[in-house]
Protein backbone atom coordinates (compact mmCIF):
# COMPACT_ATOMS: atom_id res chain seq x y z
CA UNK A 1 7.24 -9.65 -16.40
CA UNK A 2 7.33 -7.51 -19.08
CA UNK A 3 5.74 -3.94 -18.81
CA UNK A 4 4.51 -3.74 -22.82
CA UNK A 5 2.47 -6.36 -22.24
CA UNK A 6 0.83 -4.03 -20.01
CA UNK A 7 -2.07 -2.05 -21.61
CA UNK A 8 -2.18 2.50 -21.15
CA UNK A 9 -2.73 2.71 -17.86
CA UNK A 10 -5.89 4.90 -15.54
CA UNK A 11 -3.84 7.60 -14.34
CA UNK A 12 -4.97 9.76 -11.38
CA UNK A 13 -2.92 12.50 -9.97
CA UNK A 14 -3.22 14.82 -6.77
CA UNK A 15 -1.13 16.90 -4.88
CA UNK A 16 -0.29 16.81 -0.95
CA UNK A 17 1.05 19.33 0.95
CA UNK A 18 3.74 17.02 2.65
CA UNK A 19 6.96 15.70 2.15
CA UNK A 20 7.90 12.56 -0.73
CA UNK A 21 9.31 10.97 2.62
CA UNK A 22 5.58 10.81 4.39
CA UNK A 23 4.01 10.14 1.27
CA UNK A 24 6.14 6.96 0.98
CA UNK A 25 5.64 6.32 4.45
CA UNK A 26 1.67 6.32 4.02
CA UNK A 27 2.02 4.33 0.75
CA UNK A 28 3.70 1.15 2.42
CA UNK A 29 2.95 0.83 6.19
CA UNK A 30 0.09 -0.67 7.16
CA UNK A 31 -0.17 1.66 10.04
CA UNK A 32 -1.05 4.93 8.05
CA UNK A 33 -3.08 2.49 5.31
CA UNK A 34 -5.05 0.95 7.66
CA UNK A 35 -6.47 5.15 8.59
CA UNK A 36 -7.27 6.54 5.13
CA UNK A 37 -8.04 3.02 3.03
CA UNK A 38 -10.87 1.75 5.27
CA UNK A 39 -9.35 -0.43 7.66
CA UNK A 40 -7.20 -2.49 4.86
CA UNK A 41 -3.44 -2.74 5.63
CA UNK A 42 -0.61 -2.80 3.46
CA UNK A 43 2.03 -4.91 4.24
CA UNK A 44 5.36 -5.27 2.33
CA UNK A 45 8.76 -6.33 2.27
CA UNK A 46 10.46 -3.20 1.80
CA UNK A 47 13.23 -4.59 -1.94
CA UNK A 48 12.51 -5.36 -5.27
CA UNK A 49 10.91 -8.71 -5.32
CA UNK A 50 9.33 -8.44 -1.99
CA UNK A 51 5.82 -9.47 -1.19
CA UNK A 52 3.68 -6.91 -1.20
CA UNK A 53 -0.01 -7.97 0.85
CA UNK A 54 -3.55 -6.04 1.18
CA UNK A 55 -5.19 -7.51 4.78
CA UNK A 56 -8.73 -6.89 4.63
CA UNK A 57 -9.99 -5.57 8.10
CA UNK A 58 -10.59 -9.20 9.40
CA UNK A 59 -7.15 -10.35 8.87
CA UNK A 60 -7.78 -12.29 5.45
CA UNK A 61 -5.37 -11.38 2.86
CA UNK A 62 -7.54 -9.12 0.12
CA UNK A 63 -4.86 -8.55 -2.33
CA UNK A 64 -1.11 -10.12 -2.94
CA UNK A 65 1.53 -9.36 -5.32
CA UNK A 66 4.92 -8.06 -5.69
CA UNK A 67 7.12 -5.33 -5.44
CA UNK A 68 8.22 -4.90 -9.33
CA UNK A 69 10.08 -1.47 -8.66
CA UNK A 70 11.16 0.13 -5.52
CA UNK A 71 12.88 3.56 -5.82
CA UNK A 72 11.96 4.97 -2.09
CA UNK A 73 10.64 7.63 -1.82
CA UNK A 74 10.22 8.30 -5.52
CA UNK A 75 8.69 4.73 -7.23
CA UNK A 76 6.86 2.02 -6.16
CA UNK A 77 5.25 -0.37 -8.44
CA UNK A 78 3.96 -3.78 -7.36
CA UNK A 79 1.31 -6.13 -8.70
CA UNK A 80 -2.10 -6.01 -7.17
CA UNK A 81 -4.25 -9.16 -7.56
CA UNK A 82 -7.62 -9.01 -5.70
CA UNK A 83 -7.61 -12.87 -4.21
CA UNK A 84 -11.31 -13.58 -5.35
CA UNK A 85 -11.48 -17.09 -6.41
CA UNK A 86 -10.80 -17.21 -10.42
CA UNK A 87 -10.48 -13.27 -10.85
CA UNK A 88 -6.75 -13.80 -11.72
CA UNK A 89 -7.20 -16.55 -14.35
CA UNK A 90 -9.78 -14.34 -16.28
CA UNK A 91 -8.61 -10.82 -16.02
CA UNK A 92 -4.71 -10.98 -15.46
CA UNK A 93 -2.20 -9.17 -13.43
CA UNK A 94 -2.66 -5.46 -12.50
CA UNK A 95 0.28 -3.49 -12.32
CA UNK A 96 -0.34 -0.34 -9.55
CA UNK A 97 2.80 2.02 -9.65
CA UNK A 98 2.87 4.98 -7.35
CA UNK A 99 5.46 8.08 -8.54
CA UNK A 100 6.17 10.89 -5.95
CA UNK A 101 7.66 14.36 -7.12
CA UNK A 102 7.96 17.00 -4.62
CA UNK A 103 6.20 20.08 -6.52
CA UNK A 104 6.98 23.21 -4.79
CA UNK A 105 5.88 23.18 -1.27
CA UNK A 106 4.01 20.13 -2.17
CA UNK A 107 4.23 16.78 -3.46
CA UNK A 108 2.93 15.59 -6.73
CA UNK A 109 1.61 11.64 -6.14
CA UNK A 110 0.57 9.98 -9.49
CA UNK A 111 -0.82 6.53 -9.41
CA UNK A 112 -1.39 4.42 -12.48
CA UNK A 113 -2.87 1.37 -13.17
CA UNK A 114 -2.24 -0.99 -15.37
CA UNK A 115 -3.45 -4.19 -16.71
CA UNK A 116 -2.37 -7.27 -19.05
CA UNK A 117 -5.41 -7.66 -21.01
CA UNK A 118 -8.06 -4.92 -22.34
CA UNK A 119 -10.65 -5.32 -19.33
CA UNK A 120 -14.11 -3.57 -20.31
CA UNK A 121 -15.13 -0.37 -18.71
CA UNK A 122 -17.98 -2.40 -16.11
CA UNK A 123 -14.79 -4.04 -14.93
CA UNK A 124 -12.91 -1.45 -14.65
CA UNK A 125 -15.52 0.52 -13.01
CA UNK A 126 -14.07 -0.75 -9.59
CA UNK A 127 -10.86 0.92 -9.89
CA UNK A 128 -12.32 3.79 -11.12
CA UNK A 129 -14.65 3.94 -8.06
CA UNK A 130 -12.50 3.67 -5.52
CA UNK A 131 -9.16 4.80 -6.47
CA UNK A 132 -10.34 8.64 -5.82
CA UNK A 133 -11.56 7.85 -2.24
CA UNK A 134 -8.00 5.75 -0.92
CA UNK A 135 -6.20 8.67 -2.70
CA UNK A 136 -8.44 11.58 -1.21
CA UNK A 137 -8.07 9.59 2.44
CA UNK A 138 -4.53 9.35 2.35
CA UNK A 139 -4.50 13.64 1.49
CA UNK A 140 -6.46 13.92 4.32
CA UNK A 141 -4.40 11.53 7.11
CA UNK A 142 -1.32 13.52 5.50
CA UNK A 143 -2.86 16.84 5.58
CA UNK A 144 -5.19 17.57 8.47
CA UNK A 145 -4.27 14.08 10.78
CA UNK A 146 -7.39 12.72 10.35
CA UNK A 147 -9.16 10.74 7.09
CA UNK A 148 -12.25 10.61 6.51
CA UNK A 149 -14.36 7.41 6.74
CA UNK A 150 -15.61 6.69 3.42
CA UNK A 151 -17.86 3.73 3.34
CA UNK A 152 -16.78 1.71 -0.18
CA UNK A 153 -18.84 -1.00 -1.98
CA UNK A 154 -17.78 -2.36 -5.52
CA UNK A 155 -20.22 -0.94 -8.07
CA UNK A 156 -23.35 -2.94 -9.57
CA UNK A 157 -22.11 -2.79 -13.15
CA UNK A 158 -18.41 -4.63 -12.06
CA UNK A 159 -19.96 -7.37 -10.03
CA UNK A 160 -22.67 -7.84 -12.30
CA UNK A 161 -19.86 -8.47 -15.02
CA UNK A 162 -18.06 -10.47 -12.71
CA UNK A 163 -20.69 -12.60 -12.09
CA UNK A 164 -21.40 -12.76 -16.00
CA UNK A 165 -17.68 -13.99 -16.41
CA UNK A 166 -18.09 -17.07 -13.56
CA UNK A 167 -16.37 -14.52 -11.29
CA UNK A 168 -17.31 -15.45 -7.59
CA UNK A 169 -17.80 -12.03 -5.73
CA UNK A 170 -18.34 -11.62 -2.13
């Protein structure tokens, strides 16, 4: 895979008061993911080239990829393809890389994503949408102990241009 194919990525940024360590930590155990990203677990194998799996609540695998970079507790980039059934084929690999710079007493976490094709903004609408609430839950678990429960549905306009695009949506 090569990253130019890749088009400018959505970049969101926020800042933690914690350590790059528990940022890390909260980033790829399924433990702390399952308390800030609504009961979805993260599960991967901890090298370049590893697996890297979403678990939806229920067990069912949500997302799969691959770990592309691995740089603990700095870099993490891995592929994140929702499994709904033809969403790869028509809109490509995303490319989700997390980068962690401690900041003064906190920690800088940017998260970018990236993806192979230009993607309209109705599609991209999704990521857009719920991006700000995983990152503002995993603050929270990292801050306080405790995230907050945000309920999360994909917007109209992306499953509407799903569904234009022969996109089966749940």
């Amino acid at each position: 895979m090569n990253l130019d194919q890749f088009k400018p990525p959505t970049v969101y940024t926020i800042y933690i008061a914690s350590t790059p360590e528990k940022v890390w930590e909260a980033l790829t155990s399924a433990e702390f993911s399952r308390k800030y990203f609504s009961g979805f677990a993260v599960e991967m194998e901890r090298r370049l080239g590893g697996s890297f799996i979403v678990r939806a609540p229920d067990g069912s695998e949500h997302i799969s990829g691959e770990v592309f970079e691995y740089d603990p507790p700095n870099r993490l980039t891995v592929t994140w393809n929702v499994n709904w059934p033809d969403l790869i084929a028509k809109l490509g690999s995303t490319l989700v890389t997390y980068e962690i710079e401690q900041a003064g007493e906190a920690v800088r976490l940017t998260m970018s994503e990236r993806h192979d094709r230009e993607l309209s903004d109705d599609i991209l609408s999704g990521g857009r949408t719920g991006w700000p609430a995983i990152l503002s839950g995993l603050k929270s678990l990292l801050e306080t102990g405790k995230a907050p429960q945000i309920k999360m549905t994909p917007p109209a306009r992306m499953l509407a241009a799903l569904k234009a695009m022969g996109i089966k949506v749940p």
